[in-house]
C-alpha atoms as a PDB file:
ATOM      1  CA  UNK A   1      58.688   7.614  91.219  1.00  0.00           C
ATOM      2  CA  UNK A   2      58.430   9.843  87.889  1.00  0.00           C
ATOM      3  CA  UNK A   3      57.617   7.807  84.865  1.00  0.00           C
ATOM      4  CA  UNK A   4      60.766   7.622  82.576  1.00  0.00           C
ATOM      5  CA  UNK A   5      59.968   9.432  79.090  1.00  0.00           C
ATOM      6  CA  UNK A   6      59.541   7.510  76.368  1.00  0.00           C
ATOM      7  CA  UNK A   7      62.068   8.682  73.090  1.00  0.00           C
ATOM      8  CA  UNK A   8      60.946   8.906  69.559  1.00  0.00           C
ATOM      9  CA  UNK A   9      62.847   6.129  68.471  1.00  0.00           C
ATOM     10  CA  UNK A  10      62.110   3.726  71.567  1.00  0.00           C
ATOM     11  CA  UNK A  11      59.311   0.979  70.720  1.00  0.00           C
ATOM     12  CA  UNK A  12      56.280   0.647  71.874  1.00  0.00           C
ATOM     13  CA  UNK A  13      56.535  -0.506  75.247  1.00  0.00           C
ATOM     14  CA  UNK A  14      53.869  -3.287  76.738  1.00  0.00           C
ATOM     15  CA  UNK A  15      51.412  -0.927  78.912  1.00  0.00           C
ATOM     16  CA  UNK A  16      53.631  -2.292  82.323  1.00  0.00           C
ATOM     17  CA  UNK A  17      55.206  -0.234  84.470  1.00  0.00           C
ATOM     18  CA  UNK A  18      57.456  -1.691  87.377  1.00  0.00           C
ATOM     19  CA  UNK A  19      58.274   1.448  89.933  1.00  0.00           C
ATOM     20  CA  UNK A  20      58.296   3.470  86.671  1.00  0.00           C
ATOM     21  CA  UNK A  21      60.545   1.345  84.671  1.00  0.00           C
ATOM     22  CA  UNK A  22      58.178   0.224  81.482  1.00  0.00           C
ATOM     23  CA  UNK A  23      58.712  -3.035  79.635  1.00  0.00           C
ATOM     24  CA  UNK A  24      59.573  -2.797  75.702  1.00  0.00           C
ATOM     25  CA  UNK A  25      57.499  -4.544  73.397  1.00  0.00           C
ATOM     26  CA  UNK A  26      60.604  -6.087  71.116  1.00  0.00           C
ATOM     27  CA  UNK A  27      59.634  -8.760  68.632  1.00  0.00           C
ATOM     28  CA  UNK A  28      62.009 -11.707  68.439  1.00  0.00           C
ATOM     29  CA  UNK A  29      64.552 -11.918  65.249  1.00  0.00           C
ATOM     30  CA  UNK A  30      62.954 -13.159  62.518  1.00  0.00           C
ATOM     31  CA  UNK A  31      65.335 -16.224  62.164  1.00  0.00           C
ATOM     32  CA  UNK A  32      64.718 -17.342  66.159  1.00  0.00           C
ATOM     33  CA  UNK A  33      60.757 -17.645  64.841  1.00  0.00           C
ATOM     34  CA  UNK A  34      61.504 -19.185  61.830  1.00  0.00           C
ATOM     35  CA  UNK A  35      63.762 -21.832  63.476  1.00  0.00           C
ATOM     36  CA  UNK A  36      60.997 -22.454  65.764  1.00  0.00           C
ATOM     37  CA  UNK A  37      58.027 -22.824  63.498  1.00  0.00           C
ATOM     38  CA  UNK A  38      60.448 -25.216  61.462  1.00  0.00           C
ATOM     39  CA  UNK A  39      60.837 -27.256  64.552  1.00  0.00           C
ATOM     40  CA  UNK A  40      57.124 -26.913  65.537  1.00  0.00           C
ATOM     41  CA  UNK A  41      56.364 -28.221  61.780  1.00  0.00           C
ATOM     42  CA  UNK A  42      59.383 -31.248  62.304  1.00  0.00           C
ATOM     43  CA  UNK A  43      57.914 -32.201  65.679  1.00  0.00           C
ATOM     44  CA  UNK A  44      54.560 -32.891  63.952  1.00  0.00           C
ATOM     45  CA  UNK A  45      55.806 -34.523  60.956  1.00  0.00           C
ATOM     46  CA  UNK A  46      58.254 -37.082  63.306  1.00  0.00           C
ATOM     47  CA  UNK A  47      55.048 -37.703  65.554  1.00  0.00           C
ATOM     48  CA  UNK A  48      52.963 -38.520  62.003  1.00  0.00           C
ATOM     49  CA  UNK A  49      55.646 -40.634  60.855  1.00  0.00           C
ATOM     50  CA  UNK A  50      57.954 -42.185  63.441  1.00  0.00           C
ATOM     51  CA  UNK A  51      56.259 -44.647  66.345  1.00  0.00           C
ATOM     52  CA  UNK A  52      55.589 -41.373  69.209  1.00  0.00           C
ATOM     53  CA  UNK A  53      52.656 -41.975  71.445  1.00  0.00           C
ATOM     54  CA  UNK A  54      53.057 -44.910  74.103  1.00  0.00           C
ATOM     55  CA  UNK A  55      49.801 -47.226  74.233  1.00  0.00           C
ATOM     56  CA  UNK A  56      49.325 -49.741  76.449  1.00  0.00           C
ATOM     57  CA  UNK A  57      50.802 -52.184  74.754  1.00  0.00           C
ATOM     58  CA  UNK A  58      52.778 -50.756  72.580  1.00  0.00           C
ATOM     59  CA  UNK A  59      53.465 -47.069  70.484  1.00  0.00           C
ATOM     60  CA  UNK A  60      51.771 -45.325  67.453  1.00  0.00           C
ATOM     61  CA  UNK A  61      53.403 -46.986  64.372  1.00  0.00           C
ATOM     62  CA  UNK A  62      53.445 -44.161  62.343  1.00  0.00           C
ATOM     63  CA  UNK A  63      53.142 -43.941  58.639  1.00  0.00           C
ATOM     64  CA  UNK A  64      56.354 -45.521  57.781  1.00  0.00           C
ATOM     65  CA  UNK A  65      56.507 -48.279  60.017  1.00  0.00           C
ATOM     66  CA  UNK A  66      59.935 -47.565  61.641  1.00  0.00           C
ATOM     67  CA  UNK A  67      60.799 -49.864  63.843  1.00  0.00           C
ATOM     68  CA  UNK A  68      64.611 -49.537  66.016  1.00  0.00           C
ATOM     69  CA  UNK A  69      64.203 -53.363  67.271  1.00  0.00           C
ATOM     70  CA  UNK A  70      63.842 -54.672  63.185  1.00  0.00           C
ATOM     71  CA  UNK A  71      66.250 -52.517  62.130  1.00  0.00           C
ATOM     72  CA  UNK A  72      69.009 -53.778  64.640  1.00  0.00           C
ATOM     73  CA  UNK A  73      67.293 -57.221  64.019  1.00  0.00           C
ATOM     74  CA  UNK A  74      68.231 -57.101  60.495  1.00  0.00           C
ATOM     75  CA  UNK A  75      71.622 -55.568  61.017  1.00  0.00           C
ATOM     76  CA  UNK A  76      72.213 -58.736  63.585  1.00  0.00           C
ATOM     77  CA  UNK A  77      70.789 -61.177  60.395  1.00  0.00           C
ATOM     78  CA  UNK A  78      73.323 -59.664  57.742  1.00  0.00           C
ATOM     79  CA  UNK A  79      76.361 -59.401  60.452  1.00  0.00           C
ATOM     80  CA  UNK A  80      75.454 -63.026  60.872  1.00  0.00           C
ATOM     81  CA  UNK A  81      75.098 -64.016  57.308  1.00  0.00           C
ATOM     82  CA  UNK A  82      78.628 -62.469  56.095  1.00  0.00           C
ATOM     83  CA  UNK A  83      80.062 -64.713  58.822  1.00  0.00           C
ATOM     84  CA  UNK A  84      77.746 -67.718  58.142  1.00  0.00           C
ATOM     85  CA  UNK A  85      81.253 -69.369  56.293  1.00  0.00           C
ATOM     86  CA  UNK A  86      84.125 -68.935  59.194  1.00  0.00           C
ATOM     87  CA  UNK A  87      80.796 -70.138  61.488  1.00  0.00           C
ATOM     88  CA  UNK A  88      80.288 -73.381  59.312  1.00  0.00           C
ATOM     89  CA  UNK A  89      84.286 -74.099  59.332  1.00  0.00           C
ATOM     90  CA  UNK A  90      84.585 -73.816  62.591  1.00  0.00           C
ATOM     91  CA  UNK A  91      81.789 -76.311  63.946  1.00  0.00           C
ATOM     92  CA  UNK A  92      82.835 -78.704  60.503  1.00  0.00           C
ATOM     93  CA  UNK A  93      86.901 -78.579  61.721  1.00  0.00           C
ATOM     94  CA  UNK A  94      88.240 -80.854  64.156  1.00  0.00           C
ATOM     95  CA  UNK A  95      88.737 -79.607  67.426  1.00  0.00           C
ATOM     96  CA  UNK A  96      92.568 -80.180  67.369  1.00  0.00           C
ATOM     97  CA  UNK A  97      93.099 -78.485  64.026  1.00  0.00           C
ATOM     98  CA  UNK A  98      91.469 -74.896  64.289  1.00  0.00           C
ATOM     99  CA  UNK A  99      94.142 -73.356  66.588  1.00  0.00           C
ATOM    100  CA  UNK A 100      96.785 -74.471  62.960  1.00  0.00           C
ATOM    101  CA  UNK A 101      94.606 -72.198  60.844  1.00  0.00           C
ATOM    102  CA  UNK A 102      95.472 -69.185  61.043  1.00  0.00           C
ATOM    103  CA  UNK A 103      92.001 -67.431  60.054  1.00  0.00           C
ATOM    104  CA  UNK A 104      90.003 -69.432  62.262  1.00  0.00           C
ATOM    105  CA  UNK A 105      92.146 -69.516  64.929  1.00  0.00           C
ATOM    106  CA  UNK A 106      91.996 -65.335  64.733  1.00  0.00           C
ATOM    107  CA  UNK A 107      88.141 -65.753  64.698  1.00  0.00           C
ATOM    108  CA  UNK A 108      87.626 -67.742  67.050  1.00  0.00           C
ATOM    109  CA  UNK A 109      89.789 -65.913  69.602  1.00  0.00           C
ATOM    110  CA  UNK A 110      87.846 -62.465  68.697  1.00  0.00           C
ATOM    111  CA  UNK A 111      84.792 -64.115  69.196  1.00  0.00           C
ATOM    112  CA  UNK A 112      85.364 -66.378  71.821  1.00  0.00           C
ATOM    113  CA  UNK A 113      86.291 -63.485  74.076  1.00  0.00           C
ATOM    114  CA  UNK A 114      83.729 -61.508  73.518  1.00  0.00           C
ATOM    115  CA  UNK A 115      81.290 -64.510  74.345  1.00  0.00           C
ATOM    116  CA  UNK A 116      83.906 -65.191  77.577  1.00  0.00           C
ATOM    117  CA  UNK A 117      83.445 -61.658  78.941  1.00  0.00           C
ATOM    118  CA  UNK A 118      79.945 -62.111  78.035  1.00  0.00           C
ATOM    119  CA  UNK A 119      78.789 -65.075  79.667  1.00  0.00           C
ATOM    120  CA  UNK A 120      81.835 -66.586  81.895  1.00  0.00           C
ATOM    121  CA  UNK A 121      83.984 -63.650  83.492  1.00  0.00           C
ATOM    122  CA  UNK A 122      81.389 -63.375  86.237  1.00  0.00           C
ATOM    123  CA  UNK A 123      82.622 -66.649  87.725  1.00  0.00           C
ATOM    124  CA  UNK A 124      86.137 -66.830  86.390  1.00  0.00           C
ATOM    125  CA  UNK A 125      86.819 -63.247  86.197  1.00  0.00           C
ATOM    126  CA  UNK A 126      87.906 -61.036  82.790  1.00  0.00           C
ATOM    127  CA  UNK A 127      90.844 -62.622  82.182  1.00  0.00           C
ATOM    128  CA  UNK A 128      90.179 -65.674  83.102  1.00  0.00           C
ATOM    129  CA  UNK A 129      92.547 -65.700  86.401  1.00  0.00           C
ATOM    130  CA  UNK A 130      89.356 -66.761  88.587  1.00  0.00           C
ATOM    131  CA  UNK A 131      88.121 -66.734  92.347  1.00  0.00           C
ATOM    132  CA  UNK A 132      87.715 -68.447  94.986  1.00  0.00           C
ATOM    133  CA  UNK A 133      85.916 -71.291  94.263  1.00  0.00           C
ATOM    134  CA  UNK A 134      85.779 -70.476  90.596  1.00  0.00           C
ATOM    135  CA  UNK A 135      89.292 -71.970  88.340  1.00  0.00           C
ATOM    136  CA  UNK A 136      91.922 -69.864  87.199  1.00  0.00           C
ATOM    137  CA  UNK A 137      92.073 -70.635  83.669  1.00  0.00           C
ATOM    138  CA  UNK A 138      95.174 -69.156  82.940  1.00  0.00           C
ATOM    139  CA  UNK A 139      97.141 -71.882  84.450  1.00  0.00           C
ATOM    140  CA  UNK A 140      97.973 -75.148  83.778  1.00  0.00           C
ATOM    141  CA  UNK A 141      96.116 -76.902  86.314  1.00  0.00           C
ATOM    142  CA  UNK A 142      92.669 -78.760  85.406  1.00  0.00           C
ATOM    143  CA  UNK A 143      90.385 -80.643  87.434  1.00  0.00           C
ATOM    144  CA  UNK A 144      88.801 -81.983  84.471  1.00  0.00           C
ATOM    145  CA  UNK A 145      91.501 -82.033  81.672  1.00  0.00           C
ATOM    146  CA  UNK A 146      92.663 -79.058  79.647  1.00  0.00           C
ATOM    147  CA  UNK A 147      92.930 -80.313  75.805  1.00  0.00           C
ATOM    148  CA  UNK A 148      90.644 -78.517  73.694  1.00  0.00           C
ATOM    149  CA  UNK A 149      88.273 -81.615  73.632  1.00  0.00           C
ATOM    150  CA  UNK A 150      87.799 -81.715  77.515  1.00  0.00           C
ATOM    151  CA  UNK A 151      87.336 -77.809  77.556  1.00  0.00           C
ATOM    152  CA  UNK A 152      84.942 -78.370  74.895  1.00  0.00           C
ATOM    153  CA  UNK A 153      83.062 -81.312  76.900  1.00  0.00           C
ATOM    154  CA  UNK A 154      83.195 -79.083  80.000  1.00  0.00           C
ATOM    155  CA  UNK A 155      81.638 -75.757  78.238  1.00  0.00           C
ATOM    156  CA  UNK A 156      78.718 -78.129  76.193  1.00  0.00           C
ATOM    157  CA  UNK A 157      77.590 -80.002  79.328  1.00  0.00           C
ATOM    158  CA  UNK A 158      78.722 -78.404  81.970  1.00  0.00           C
ATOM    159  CA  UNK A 159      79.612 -79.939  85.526  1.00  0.00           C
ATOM    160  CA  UNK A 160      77.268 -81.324  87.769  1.00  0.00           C
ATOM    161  CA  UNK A 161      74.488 -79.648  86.085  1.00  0.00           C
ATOM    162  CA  UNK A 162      71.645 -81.180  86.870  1.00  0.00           C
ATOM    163  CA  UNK A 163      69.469 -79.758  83.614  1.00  0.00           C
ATOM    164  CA  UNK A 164      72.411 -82.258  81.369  1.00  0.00           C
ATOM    165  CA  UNK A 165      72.808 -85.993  81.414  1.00  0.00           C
ATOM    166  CA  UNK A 166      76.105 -85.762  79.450  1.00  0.00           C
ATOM    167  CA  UNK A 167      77.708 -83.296  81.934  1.00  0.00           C
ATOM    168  CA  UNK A 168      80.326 -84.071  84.415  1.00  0.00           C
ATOM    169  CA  UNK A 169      79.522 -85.289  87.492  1.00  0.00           C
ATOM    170  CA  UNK A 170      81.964 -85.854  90.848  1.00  0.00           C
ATOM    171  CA  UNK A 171      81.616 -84.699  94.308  1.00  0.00           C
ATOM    172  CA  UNK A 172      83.972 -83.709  97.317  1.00  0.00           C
ATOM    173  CA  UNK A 173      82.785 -86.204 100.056  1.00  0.00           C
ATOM    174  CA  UNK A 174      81.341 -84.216 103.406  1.00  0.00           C
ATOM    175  CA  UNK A 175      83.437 -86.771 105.455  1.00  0.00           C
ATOM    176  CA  UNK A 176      82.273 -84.940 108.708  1.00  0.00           C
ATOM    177  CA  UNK A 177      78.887 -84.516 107.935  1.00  0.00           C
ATOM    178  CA  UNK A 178      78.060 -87.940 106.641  1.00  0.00           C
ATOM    179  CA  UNK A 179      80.285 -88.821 109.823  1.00  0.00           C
ATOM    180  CA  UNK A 180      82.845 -91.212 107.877  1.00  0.00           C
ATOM    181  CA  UNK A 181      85.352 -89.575 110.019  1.00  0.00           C
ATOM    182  CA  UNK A 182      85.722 -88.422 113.520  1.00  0.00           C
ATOM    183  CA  UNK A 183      86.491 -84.510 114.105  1.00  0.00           C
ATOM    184  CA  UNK A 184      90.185 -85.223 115.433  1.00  0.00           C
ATOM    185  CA  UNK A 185      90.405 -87.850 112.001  1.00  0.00           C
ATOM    186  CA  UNK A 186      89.743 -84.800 110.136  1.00  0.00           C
ATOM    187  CA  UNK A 187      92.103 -82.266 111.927  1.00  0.00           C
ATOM    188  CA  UNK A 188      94.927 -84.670 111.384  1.00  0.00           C
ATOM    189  CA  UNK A 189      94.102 -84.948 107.346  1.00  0.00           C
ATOM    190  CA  UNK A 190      94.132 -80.897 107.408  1.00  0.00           C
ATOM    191  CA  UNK A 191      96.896 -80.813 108.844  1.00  0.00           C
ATOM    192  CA  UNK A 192      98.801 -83.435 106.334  1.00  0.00           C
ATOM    193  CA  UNK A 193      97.425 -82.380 103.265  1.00  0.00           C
ATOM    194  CA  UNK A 194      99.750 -79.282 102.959  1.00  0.00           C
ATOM    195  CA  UNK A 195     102.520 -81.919 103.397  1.00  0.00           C
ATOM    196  CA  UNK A 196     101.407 -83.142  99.701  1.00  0.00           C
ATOM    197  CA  UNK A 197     102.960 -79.814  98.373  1.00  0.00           C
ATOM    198  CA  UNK A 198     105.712 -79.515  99.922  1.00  0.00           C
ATOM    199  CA  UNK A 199     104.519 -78.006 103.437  1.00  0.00           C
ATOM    200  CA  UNK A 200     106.495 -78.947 106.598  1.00  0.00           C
ATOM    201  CA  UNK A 201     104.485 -80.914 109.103  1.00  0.00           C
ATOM    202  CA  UNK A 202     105.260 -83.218 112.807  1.00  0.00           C
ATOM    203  CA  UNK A 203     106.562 -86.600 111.574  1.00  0.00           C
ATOM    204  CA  UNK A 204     103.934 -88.196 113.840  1.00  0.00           C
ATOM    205  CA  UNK A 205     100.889 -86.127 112.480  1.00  0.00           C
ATOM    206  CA  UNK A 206     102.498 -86.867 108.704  1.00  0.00           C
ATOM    207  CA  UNK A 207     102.370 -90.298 109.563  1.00  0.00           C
ATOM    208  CA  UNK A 208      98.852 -90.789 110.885  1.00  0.00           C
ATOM    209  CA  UNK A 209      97.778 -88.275 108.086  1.00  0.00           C
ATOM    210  CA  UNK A 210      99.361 -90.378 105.194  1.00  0.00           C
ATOM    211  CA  UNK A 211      97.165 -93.556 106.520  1.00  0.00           C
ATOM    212  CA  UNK A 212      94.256 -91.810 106.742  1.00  0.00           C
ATOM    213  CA  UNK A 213      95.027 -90.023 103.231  1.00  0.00           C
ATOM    214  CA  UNK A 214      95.569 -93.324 101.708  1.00  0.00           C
ATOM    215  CA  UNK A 215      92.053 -94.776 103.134  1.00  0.00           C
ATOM    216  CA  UNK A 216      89.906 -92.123 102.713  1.00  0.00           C
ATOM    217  CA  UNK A 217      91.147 -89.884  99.582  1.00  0.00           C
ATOM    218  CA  UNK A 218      93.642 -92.026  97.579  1.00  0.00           C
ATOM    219  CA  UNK A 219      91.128 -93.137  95.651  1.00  0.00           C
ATOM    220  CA  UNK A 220      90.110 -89.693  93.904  1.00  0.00           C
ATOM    221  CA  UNK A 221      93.184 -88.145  94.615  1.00  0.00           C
ATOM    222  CA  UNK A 222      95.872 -90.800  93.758  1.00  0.00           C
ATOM    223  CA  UNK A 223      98.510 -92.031  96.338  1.00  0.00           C
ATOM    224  CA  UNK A 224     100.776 -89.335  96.168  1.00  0.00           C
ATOM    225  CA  UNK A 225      97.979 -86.196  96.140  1.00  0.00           C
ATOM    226  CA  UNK A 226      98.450 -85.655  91.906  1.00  0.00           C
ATOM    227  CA  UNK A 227      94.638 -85.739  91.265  1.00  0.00           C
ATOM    228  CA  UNK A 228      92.472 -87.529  88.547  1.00  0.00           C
ATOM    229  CA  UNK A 229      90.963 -85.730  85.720  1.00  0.00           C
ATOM    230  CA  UNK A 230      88.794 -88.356  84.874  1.00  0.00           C
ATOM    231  CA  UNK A 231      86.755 -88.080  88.323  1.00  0.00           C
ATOM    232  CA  UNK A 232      87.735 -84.124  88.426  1.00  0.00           C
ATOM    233  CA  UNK A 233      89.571 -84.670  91.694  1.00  0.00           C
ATOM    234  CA  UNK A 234      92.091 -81.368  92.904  1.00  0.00           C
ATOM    235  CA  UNK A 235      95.475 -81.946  92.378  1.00  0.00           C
ATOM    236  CA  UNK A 236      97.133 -81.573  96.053  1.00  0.00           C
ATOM    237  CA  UNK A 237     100.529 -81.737  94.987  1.00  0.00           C
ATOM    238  CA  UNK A 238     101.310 -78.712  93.027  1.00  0.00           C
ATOM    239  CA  UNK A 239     100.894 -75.308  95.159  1.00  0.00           C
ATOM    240  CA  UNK A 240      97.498 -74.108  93.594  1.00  0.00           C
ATOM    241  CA  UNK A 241      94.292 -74.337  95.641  1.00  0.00           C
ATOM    242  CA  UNK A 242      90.576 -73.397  94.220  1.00  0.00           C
ATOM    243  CA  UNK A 243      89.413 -73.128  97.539  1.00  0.00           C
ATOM    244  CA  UNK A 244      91.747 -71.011  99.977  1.00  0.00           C
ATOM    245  CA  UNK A 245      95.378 -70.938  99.879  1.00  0.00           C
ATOM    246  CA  UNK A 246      96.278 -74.253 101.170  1.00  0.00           C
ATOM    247  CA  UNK A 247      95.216 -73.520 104.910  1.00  0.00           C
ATOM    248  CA  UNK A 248      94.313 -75.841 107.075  1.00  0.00           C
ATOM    249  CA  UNK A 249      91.355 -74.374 108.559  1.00  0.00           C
ATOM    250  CA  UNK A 250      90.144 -74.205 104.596  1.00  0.00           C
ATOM    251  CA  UNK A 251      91.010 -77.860 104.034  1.00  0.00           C
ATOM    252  CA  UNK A 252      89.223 -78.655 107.257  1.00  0.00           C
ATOM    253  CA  UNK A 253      86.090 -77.071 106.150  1.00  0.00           C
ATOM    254  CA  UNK A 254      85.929 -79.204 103.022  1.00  0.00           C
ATOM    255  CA  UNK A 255      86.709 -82.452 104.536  1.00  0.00           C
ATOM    256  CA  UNK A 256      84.286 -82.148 106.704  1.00  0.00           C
ATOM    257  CA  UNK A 257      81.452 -80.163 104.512  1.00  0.00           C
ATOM    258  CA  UNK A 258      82.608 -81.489 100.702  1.00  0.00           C
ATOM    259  CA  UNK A 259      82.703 -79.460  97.838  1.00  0.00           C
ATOM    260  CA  UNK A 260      79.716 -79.339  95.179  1.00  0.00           C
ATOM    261  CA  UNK A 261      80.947 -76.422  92.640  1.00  0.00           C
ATOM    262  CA  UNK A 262      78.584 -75.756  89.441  1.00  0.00           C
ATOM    263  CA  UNK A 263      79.300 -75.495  85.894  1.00  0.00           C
ATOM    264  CA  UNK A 264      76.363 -74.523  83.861  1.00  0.00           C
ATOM    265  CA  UNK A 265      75.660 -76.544  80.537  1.00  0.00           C
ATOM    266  CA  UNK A 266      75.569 -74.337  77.917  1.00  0.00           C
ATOM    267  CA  UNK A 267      74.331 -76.457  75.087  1.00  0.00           C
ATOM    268  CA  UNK A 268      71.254 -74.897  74.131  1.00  0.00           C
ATOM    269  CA  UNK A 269      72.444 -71.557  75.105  1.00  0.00           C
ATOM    270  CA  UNK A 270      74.887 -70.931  72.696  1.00  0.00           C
ATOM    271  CA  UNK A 271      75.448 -72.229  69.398  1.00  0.00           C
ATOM    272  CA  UNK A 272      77.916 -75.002  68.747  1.00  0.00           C
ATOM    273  CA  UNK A 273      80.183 -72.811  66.406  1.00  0.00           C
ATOM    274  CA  UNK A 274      79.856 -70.091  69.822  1.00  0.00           C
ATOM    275  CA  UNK A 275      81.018 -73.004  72.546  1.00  0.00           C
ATOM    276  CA  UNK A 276      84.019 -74.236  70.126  1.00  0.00           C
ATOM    277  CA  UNK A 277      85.024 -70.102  69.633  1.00  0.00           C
ATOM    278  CA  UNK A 278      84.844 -70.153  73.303  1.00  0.00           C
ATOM    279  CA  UNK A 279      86.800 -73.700  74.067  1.00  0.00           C
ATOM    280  CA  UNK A 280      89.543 -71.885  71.607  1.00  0.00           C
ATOM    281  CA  UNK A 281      90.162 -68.851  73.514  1.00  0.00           C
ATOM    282  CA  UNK A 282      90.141 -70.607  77.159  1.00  0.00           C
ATOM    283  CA  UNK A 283      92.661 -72.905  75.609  1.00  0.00           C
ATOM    284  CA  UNK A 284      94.820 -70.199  74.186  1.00  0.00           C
ATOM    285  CA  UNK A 285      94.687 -68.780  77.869  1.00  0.00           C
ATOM    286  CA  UNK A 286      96.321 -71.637  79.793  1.00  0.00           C
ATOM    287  CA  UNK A 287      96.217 -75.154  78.885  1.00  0.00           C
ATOM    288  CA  UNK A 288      98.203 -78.697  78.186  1.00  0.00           C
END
């Protein structure tokens, strides 16, 4: 193919020639270079005086001695300090009397759901409504109490945590696999338990059931199914369930296996002003 001619006024092209097109030598604008020596120049200045190179154990320092981790370290520290006085108040007021003042009750519903979502919805869920096995806290059912003082007993110590002396301790009997009770004993509890809360059952099997109910469970449960706070027994009377909903292949399973849910102690974890923020908002979500 003919070589194109090259015009007067074209520039200088650089010496290559694809099937007789040739490549113009243009020079970048001015401002594009400039920009990128600046940036060049910035790059080498940030490297001299920002942490840049990863060591082994560690990064260059740099020249100024930047450091991201202080700086949010110290922004923590003053966030902290400017609330050091609502903190102090709230671990210095009596349990009973925060949720009448207004400021602290605002404060310690901020920040005890922020701790909540934090640390406790992955058992009892965001809001608090729970799971299987893990109490709704929105309601108005407690195995352990719900007054502010026995939330905040059950958040500081936790229950059945073996790492705290001072936590709450009280099992669900295995009555089948410690064999206190034959298979077709058990059946016939399942069976009545239901009966507690209103369920229809045979006469006969209600019968049997209530004797066995009274030998076996009346003394954690109470006579008529209510529950006992002070041993953390279920209530059986009133419709809600932590484990299932009131089925009797559920109920079976812990008659016969027992029930050994964990609470976590959190003393030690967080601070005592943190667990009374937190006791605040759980007992603004449901409680006596």
């Amino acid at each position: 193919m003919a070589k194109k001619p090259v015009k007067k006024e074209d520039p200088k092209t650089t010496g290559h020639s694809w099937d007789g097109i040739e490549e113009f030598n243009n020079p970048l604008p001015r401002w594009w270079l400039w920009t990128l020596y600046l940036t060049i120049i910035w790059g080498i200045a940030y490297v001299i005086a920002y942490p840049a190179w990863p060591l082994i154990n560690g990064a260059t320092p740099g020249l100024l001695g930047y450091s991201s981790r202080i700086e949010v370290k110290n922004d923590i520290e003053a966030a902290n300090a400017a609330l050091e006085g609502l903190n102090t108040r709230i671990v210095e007021a009596d349990l009973t009397a925060i949720e009448s003042d207004e400021e602290l009750l605002n404060y310690a519903k901020r920040g005890g759901a922020a701790i909540f979502f934090t640390n406790c919805a992955q058992c009892h869920g965001e809001g608090g409504a729970g799971a299987d096995g893990f109490p709704n806290l929105n309601d108005d059912d407690w195995l352990w109490g719900g007054s502010i003082e026995d939330i905040h007993l059950t958040i500081s110590h936790g229950i059945r945590d073996e790492t705290d002396y001072d936590g709450r301790v009280g099992d669900m009997l295995a009555f089948g696999d410690d064999q206190m009770l034959e298979p077709e004993q058990i059946d016939i509890l399942a069976a009545y338990v239901p009966s507690l809360s209103g369920a229809e059952v045979d006469p006969a099997i209600a019968e049997e059931g209530q004797a066995l109910f009274l030998d076996n469970c009346a003394a954690c449960h109470t006579d008529d199914g209510s529950g006992d706070v002070f041993v953390g027994s279920a209530d059986l009377a009133d419709h809600i369930w932590l484990y299932g909903d009131g089925d009797e292949e559920t109920i079976r399973q812990t008659i016969t296996h027992g029930r050994k849910g964990l609470m976590p102690s959190w003393t030690g974890k967080l601070t005592e002003a943190q667990i009374r923020m937190v006791a605040v908002y759980v007992h603004t979500l449901g409680a006596e």
